[in-house]
N, C-alpha and C. Protein backbone atom coordinates (compact mmCIF):
# COMPACT_ATOMS: atom_id res chain seq x y z
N UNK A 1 0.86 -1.20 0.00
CA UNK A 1 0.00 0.00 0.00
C UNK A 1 0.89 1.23 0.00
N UNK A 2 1.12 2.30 -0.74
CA UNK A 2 1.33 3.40 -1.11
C UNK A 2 1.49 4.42 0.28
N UNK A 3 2.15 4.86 0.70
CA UNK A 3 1.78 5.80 1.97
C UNK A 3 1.72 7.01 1.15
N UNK A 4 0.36 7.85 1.89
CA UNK A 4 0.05 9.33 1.36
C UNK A 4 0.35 9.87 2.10
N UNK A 5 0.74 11.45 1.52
CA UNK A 5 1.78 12.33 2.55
C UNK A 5 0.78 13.23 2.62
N UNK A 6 0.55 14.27 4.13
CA UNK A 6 -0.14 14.89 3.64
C UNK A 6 0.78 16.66 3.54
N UNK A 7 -0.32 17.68 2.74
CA UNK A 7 1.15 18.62 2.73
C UNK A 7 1.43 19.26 3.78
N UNK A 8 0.82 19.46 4.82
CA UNK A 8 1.89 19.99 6.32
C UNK A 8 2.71 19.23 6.60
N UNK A 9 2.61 17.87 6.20
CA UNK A 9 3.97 16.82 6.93
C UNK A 9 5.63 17.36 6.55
N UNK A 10 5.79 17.43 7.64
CA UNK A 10 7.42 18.52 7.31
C UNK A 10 8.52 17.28 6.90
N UNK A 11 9.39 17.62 6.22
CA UNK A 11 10.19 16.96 5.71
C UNK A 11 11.88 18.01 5.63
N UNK A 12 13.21 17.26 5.53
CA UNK A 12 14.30 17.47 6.20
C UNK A 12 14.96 17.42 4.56
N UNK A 13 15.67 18.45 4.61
CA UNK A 13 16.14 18.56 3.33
C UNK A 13 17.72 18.30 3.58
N UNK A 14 18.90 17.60 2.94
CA UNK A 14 20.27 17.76 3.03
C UNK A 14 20.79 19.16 2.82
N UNK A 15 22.53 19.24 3.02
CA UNK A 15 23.33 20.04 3.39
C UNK A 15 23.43 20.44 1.78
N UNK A 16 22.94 20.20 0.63
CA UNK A 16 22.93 20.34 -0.59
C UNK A 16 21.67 21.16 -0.89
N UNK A 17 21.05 21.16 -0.01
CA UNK A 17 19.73 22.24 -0.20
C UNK A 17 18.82 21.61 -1.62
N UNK A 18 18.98 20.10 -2.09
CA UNK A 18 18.01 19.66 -3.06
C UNK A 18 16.78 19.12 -2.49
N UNK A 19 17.27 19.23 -1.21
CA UNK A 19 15.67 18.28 -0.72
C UNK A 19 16.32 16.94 -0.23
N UNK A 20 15.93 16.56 0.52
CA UNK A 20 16.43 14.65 1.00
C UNK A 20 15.46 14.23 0.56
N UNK A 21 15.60 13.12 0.38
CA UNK A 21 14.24 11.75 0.05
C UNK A 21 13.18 11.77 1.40
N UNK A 22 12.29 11.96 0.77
CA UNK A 22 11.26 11.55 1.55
C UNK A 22 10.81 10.03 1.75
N UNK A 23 10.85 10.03 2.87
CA UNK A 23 10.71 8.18 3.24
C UNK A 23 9.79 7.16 2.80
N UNK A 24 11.06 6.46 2.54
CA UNK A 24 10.39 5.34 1.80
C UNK A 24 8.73 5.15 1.76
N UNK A 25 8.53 4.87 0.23
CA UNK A 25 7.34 3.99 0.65
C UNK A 25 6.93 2.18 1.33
N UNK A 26 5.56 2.30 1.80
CA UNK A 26 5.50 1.39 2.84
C UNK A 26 6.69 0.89 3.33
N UNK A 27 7.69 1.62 3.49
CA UNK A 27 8.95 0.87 4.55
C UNK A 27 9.83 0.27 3.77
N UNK A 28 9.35 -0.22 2.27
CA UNK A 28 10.00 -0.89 1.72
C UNK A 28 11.22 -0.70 0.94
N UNK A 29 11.75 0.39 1.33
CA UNK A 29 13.29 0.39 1.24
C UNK A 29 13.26 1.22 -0.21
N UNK A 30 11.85 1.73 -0.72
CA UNK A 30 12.09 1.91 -2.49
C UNK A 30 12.68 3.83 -2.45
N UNK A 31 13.17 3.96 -3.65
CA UNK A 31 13.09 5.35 -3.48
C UNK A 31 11.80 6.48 -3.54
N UNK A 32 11.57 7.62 -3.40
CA UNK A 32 10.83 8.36 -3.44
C UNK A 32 10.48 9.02 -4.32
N UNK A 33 8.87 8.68 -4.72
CA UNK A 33 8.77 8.81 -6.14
C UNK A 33 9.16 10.71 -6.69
N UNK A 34 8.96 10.80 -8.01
CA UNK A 34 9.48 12.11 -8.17
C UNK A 34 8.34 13.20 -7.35
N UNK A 35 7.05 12.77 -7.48
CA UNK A 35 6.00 13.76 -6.88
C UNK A 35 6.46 13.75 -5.40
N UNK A 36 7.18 12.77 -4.69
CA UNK A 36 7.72 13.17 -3.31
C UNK A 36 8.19 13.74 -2.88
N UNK A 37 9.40 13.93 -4.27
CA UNK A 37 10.99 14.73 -4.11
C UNK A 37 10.03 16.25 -3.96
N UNK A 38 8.96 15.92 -4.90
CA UNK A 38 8.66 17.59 -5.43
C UNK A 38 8.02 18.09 -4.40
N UNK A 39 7.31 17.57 -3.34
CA UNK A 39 6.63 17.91 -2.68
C UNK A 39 7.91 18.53 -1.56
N UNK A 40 8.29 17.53 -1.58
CA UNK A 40 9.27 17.85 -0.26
C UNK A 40 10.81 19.47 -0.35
N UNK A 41 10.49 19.37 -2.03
CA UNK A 41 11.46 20.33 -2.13
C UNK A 41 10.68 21.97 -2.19
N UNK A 42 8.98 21.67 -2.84
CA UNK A 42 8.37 22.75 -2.38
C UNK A 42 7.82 23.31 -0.81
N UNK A 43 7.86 22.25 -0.51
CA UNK A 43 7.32 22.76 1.35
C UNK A 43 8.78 23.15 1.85
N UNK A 44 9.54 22.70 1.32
CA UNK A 44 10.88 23.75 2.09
C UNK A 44 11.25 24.89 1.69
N UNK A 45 10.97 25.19 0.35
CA UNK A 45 10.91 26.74 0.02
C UNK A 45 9.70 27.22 0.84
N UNK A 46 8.65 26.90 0.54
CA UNK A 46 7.60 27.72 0.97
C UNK A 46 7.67 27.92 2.25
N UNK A 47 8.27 27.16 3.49
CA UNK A 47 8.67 27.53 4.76
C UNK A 47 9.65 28.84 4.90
N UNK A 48 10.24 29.20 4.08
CA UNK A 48 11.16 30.31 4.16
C UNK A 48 10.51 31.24 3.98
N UNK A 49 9.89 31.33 2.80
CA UNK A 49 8.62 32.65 2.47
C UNK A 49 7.90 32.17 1.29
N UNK A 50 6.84 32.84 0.89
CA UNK A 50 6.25 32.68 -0.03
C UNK A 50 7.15 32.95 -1.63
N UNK A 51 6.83 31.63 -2.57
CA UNK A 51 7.20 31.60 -3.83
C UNK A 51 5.43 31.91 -4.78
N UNK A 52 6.46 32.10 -5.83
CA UNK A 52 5.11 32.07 -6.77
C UNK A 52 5.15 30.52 -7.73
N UNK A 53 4.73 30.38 -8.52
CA UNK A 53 4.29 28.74 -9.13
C UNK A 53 5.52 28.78 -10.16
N UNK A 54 6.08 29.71 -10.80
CA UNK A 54 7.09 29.91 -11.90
C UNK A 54 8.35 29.75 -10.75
N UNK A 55 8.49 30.89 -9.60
CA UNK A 55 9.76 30.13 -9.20
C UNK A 55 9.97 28.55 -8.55
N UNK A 56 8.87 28.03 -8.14
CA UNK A 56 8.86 26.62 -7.60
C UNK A 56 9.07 25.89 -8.82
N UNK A 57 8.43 25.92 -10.02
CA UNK A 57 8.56 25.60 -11.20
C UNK A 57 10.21 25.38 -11.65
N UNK A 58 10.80 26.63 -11.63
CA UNK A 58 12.24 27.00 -11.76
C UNK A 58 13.32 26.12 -10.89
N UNK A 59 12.73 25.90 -9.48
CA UNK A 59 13.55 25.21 -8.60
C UNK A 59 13.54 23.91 -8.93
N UNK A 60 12.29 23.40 -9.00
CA UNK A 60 12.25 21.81 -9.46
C UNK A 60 13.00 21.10 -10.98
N UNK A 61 12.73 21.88 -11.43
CA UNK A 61 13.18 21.62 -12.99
C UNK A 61 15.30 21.53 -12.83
N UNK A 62 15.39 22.40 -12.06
CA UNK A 62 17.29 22.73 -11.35
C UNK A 62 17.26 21.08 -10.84
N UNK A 63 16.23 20.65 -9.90
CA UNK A 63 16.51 19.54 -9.33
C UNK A 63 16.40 18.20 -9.80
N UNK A 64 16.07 18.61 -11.63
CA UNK A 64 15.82 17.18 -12.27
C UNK A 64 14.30 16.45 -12.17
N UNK A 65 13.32 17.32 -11.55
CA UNK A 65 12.22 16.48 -11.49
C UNK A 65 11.49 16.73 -12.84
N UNK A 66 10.96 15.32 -13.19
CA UNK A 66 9.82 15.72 -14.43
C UNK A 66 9.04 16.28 -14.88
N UNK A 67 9.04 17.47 -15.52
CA UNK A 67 7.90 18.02 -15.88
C UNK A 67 6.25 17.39 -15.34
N UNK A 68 5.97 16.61 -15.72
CA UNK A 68 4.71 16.06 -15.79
C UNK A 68 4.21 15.56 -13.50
N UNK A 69 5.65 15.39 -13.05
CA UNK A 69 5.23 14.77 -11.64
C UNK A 69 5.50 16.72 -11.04
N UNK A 70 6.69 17.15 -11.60
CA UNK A 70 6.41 19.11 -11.17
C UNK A 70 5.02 20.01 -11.12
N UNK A 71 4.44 19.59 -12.44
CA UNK A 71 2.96 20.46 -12.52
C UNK A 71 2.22 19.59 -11.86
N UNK A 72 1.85 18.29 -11.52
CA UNK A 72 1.09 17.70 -11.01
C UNK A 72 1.29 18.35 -9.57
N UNK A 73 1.92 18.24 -8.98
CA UNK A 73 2.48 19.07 -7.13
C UNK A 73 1.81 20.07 -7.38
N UNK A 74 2.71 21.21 -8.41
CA UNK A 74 2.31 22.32 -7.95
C UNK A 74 0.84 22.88 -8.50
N UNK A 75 0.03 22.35 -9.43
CA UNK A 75 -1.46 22.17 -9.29
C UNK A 75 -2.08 22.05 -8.17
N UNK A 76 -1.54 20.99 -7.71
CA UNK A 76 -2.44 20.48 -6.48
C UNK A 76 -1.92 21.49 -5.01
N UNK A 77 -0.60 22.20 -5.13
CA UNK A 77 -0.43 23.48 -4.01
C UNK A 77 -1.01 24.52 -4.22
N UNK A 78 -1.76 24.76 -5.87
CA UNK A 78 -2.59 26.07 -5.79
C UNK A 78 -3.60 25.49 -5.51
N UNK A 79 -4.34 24.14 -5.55
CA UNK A 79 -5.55 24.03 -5.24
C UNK A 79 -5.91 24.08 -3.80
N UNK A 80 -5.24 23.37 -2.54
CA UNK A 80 -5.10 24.10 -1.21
C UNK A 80 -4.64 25.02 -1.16
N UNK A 81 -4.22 26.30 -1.73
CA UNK A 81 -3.80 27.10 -1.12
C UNK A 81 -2.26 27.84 -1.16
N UNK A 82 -1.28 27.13 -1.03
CA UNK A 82 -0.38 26.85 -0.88
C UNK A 82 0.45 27.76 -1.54
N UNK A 83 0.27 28.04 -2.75
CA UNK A 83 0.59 28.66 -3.80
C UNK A 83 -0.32 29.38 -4.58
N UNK A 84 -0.38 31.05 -4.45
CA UNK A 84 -1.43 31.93 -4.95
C UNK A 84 -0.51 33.04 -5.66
N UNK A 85 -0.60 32.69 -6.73
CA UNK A 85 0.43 33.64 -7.32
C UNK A 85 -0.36 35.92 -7.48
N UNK A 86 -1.37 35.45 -7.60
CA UNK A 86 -2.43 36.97 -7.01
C UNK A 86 -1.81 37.56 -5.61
N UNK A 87 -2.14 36.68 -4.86
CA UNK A 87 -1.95 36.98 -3.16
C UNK A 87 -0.33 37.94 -3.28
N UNK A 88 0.30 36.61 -3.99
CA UNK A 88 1.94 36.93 -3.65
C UNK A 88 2.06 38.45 -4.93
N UNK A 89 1.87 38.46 -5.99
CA UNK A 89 1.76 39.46 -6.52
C UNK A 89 1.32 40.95 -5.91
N UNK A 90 0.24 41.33 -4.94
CA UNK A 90 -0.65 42.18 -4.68
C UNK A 90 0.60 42.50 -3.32
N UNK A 91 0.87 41.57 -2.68
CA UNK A 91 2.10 41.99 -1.71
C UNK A 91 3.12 42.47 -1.46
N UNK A 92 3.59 41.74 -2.88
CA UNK A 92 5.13 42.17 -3.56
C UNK A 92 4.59 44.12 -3.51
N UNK A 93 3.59 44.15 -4.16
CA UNK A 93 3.70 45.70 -5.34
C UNK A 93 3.32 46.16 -3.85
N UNK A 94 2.44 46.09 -2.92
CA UNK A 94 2.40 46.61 -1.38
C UNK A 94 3.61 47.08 -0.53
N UNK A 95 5.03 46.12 -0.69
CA UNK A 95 5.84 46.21 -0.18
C UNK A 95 6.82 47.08 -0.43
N UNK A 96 6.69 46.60 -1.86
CA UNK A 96 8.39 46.88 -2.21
C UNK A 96 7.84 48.31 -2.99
N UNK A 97 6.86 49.11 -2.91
CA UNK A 97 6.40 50.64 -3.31
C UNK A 97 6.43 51.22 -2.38
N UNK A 98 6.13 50.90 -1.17
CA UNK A 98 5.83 51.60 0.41
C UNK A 98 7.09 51.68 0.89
N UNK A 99 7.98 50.11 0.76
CA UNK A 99 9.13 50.43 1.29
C UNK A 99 10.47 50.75 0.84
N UNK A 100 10.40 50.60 -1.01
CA UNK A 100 11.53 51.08 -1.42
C UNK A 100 10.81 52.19 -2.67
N UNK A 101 9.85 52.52 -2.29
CA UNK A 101 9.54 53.81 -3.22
C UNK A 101 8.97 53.38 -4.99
N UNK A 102 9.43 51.73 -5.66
CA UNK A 102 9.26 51.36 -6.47
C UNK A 102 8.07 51.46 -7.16
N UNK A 103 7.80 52.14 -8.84
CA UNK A 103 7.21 52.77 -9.61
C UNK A 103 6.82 51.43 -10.43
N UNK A 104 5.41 51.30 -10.85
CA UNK A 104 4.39 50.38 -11.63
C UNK A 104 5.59 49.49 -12.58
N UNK A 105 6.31 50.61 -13.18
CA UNK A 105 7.21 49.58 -14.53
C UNK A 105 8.07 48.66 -13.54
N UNK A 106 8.90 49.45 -12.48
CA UNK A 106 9.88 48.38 -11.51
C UNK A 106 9.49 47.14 -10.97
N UNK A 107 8.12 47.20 -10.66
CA UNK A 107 7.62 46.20 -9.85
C UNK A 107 7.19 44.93 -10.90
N UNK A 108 6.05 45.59 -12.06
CA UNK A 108 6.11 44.69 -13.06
C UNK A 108 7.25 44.10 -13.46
N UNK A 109 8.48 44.50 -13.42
CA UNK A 109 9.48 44.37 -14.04
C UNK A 109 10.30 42.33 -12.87
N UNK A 110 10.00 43.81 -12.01
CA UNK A 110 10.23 42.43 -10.58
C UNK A 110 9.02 41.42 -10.65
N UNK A 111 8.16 41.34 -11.07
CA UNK A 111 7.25 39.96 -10.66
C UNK A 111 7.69 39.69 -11.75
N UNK A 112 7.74 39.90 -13.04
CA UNK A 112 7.89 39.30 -14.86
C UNK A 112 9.29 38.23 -13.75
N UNK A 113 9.84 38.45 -13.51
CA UNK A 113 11.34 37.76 -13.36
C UNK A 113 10.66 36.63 -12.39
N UNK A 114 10.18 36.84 -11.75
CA UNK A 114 10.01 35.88 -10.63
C UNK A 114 8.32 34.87 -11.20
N UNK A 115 8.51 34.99 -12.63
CA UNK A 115 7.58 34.22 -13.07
C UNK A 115 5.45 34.02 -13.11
N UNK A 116 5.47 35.65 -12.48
CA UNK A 116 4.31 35.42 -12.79
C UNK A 116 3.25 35.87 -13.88
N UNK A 117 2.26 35.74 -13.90
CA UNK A 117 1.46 35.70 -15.65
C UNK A 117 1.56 37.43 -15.96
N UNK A 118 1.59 37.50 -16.83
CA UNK A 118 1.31 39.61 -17.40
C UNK A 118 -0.34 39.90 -16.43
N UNK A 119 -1.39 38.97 -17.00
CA UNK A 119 -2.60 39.65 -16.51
C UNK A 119 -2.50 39.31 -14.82
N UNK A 120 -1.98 38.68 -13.91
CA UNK A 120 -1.73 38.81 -12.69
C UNK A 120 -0.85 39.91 -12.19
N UNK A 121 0.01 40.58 -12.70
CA UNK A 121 0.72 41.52 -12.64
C UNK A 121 -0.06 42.85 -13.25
N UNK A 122 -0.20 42.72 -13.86
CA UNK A 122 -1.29 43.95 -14.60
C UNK A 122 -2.28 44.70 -13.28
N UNK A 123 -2.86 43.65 -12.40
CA UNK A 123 -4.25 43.16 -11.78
C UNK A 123 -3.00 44.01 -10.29
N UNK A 124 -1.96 43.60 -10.14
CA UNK A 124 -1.81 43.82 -8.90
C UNK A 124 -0.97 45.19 -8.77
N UNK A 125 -0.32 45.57 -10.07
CA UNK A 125 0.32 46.84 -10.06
C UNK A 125 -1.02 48.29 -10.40
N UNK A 126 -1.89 47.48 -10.51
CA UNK A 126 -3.60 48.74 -10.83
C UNK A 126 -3.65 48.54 -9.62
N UNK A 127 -3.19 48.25 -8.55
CA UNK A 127 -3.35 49.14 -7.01
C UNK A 127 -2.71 50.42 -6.82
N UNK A 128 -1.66 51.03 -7.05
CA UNK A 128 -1.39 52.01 -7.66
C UNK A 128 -2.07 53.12 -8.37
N UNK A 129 -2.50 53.78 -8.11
CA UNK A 129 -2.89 54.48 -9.01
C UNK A 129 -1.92 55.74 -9.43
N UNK A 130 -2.27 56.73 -10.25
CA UNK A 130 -0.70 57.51 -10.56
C UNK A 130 -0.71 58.41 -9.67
N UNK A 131 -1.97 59.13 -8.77
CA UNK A 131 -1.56 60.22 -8.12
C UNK A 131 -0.74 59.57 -6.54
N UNK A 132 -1.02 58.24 -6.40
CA UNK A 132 0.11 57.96 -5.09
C UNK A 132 1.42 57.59 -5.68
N UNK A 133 1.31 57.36 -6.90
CA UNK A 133 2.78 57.13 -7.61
C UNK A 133 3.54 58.42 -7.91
N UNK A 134 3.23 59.70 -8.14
CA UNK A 134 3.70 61.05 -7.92
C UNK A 134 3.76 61.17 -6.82
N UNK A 135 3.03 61.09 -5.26
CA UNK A 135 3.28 61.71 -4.07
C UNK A 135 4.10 60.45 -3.90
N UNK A 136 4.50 59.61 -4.21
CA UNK A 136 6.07 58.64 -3.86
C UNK A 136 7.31 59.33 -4.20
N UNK A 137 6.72 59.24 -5.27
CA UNK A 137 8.01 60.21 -6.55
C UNK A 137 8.33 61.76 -5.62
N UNK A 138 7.80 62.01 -5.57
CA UNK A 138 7.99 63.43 -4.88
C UNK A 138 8.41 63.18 -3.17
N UNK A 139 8.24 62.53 -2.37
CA UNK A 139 8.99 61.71 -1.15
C UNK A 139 10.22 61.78 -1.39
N UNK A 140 10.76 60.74 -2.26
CA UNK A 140 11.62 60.48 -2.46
C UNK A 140 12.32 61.49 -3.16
N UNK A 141 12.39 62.45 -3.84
CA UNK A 141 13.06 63.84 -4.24
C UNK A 141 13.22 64.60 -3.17
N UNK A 142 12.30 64.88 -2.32
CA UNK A 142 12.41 65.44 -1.21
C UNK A 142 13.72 65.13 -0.16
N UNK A 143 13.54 63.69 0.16
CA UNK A 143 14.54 62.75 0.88
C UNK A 143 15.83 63.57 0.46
N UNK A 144 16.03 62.97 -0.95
CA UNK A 144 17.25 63.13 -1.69
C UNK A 144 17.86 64.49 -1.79
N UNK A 145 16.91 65.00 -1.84
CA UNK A 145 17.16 66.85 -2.56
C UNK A 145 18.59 67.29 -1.45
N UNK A 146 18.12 67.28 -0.50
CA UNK A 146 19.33 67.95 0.91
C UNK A 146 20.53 67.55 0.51
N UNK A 147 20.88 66.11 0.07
CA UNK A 147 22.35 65.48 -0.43
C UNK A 147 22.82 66.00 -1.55
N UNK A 148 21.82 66.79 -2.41
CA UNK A 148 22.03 67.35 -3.50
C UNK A 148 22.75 68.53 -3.51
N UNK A 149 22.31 69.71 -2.35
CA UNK A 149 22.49 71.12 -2.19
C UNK A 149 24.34 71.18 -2.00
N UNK A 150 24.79 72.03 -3.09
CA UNK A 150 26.34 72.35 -3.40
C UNK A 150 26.34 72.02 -4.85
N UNK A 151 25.62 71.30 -5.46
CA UNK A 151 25.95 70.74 -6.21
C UNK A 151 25.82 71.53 -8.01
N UNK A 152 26.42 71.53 -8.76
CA UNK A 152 25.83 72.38 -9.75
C UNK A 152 24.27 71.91 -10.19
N UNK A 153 23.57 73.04 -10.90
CA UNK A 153 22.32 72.64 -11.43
C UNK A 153 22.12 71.41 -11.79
N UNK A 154 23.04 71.35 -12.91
CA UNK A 154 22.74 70.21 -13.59
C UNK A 154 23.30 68.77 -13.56
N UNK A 155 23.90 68.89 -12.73
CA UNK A 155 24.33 67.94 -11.82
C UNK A 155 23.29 66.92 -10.66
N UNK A 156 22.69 68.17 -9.95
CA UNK A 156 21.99 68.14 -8.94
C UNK A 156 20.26 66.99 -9.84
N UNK A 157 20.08 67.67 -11.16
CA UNK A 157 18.93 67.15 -12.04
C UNK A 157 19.17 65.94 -12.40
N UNK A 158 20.51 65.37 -12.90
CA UNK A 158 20.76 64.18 -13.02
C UNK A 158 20.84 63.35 -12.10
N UNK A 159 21.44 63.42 -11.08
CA UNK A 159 21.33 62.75 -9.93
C UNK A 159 19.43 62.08 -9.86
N UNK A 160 18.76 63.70 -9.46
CA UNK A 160 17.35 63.20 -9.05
C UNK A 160 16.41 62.17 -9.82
N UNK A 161 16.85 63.00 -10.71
CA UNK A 161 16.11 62.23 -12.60
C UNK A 161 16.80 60.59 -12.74
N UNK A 162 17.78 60.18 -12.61
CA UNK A 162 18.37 59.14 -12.18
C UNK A 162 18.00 58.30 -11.30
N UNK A 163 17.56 58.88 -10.10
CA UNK A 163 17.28 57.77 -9.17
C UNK A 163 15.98 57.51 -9.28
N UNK A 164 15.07 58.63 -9.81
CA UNK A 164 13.96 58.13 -10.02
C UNK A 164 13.60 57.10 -11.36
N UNK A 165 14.07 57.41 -12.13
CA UNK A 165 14.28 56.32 -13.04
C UNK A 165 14.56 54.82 -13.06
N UNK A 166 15.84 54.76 -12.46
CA UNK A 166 16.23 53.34 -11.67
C UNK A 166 14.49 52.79 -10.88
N UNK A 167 14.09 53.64 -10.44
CA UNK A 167 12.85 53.08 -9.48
C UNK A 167 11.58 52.85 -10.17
N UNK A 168 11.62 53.28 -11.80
CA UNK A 168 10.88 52.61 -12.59
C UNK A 168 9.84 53.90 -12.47
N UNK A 169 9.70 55.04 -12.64
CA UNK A 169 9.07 56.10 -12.64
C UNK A 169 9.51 56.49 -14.29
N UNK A 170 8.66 56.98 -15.11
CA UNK A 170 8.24 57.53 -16.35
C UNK A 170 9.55 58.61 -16.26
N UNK A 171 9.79 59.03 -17.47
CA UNK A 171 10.69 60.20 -17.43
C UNK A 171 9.70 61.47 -17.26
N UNK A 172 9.15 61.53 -17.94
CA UNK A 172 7.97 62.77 -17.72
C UNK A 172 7.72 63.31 -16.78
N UNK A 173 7.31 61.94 -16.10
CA UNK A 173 7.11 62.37 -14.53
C UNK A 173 8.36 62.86 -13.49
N UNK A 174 9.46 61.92 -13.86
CA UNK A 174 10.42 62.59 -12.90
C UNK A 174 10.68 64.00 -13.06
N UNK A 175 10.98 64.30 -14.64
CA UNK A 175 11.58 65.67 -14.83
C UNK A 175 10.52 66.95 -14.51
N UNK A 176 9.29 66.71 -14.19
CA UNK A 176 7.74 67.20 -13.51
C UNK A 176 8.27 67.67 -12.06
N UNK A 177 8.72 66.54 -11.68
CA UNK A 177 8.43 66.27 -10.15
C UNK A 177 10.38 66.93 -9.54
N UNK A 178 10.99 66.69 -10.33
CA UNK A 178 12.07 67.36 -10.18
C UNK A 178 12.10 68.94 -10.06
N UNK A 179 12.24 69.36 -11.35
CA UNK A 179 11.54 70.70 -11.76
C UNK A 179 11.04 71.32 -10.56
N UNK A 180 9.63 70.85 -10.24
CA UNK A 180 8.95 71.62 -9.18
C UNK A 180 10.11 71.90 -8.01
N UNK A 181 10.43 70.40 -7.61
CA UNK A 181 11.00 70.32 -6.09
C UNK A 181 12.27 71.52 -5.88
N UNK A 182 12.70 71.42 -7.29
CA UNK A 182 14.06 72.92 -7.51
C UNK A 182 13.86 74.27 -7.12
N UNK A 183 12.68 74.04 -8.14
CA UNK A 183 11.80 75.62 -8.31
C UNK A 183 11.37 75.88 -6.37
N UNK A 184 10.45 75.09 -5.68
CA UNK A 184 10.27 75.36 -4.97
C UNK A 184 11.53 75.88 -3.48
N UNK A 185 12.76 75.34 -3.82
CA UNK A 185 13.76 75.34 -3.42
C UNK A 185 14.31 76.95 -3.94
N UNK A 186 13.97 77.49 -4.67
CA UNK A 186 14.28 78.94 -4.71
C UNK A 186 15.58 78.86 -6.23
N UNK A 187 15.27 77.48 -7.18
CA UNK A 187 15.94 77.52 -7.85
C UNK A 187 15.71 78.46 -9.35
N UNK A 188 16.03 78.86 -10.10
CA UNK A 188 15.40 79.73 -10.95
C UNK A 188 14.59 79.57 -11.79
N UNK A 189 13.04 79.41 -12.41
CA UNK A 189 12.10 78.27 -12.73
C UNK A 189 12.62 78.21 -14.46
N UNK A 190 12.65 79.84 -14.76
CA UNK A 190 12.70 79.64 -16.04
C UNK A 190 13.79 78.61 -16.65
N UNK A 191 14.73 79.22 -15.68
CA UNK A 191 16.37 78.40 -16.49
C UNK A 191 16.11 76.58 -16.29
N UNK A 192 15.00 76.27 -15.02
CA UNK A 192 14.62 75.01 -15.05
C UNK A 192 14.10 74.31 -16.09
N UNK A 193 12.96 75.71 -16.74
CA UNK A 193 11.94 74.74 -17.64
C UNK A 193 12.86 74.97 -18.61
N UNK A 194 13.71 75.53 -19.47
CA UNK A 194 15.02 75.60 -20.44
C UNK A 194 15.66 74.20 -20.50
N UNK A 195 16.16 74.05 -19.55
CA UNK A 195 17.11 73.08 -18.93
C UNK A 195 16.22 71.53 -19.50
N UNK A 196 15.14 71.64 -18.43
CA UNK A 196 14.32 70.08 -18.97
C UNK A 196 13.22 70.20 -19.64
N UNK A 197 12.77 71.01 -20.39
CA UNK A 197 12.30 71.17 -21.59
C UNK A 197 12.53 70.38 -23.10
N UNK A 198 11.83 69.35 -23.23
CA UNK A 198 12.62 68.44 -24.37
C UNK A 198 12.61 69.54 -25.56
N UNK A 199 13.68 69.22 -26.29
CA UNK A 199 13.90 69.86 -27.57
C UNK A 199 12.75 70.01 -28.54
């Protein structure tokens, strides 16, 4: 008879970080079939933190398991639960905007890598909307601006325009949100709008 695992049953992975065999079936000394390995190598990621179905996907495939016993697991971890690639999406863009300032393209940019679908990403970066994505953008100029002061004009614009960029903010918008933060700083507006005024 077959022993069924169920998925809270914790399992002990080697000093190789592939996962150990999960124990024998009925005792009988056989190895562990591939849906075992897979199980056992996804409940040990997912104990660390939440993955999405593309990176568990990614890990198993590194570890040699079969396509066909890989999607079978991780089917059956989105069907309990286990694996919600929405949930983990809607969190990511929660987190990493609040706590590192990151702009709609950055974040899309960060879930695309970590494997999840365009319309799940689409769905979780439209939490955002653009006017909290300008009062970010403008935070973060603010922050920055003080490290700036000595610096020549245009010096000082590249810097800002730069970092907001890296953070996946529109150019439009930075050189907007720059602009102002200068101007309001007692910088000279006209020679501003000159300056970043596209040709």
């Amino acid at each position: 008879m077959t022993r069924r695992t169920e998925f809270g049953e914790p399992y002990t992975d080697d000093h190789t970080g592939g996962g150990a065999p999960a124990p024998s079936r009925a005792g009988d000394g056989a190895p562990p079939s591939p849906e075992e390995q897979a199980r056992a190598v996804c409940l040990r990621l997912l104990t660390g933190s939440p993955r999405t179905r593309g990176q568990l996907a990614r890990a198993l495939a590194k570890r040699g398991i079969p396509e066909e016993a890989a999607q079978e697991v991780l089917s059956r971890f989105e069907d309990v639960g286990l694996i919600d690639d929405a949930a983990f999406a809607g969190a990511w863009v929660e987190s990493r905007h609040h706590g590192r300032g990151l702009a709609r393209r950055a974040l899309a940019r960060e879930l695309r890598t970590r494997g999840v679908e365009q319309a799940v990403i689409e769905e979780a970066v439209g939490q955002l909307d653009p006017e909290q994505e300008e009062r970010t953008a403008r935070e973060l100029v603010e922050r920055k601006l003080r490290g700036t002061r000595g610096l020549e004009r245009e010096k000082r614009i590249r810097r800002l325009v730069g970092m907001l960029a890296r953070k996946g903010y529109a150019e439009g918008l930075a050189l907007r949100v720059v602009r102002e933060a200068l101007a309001a700083e007692g910088e000279d507006e006209e020679l501003l709008e000159a300056y970043l005024s596209p040709e």
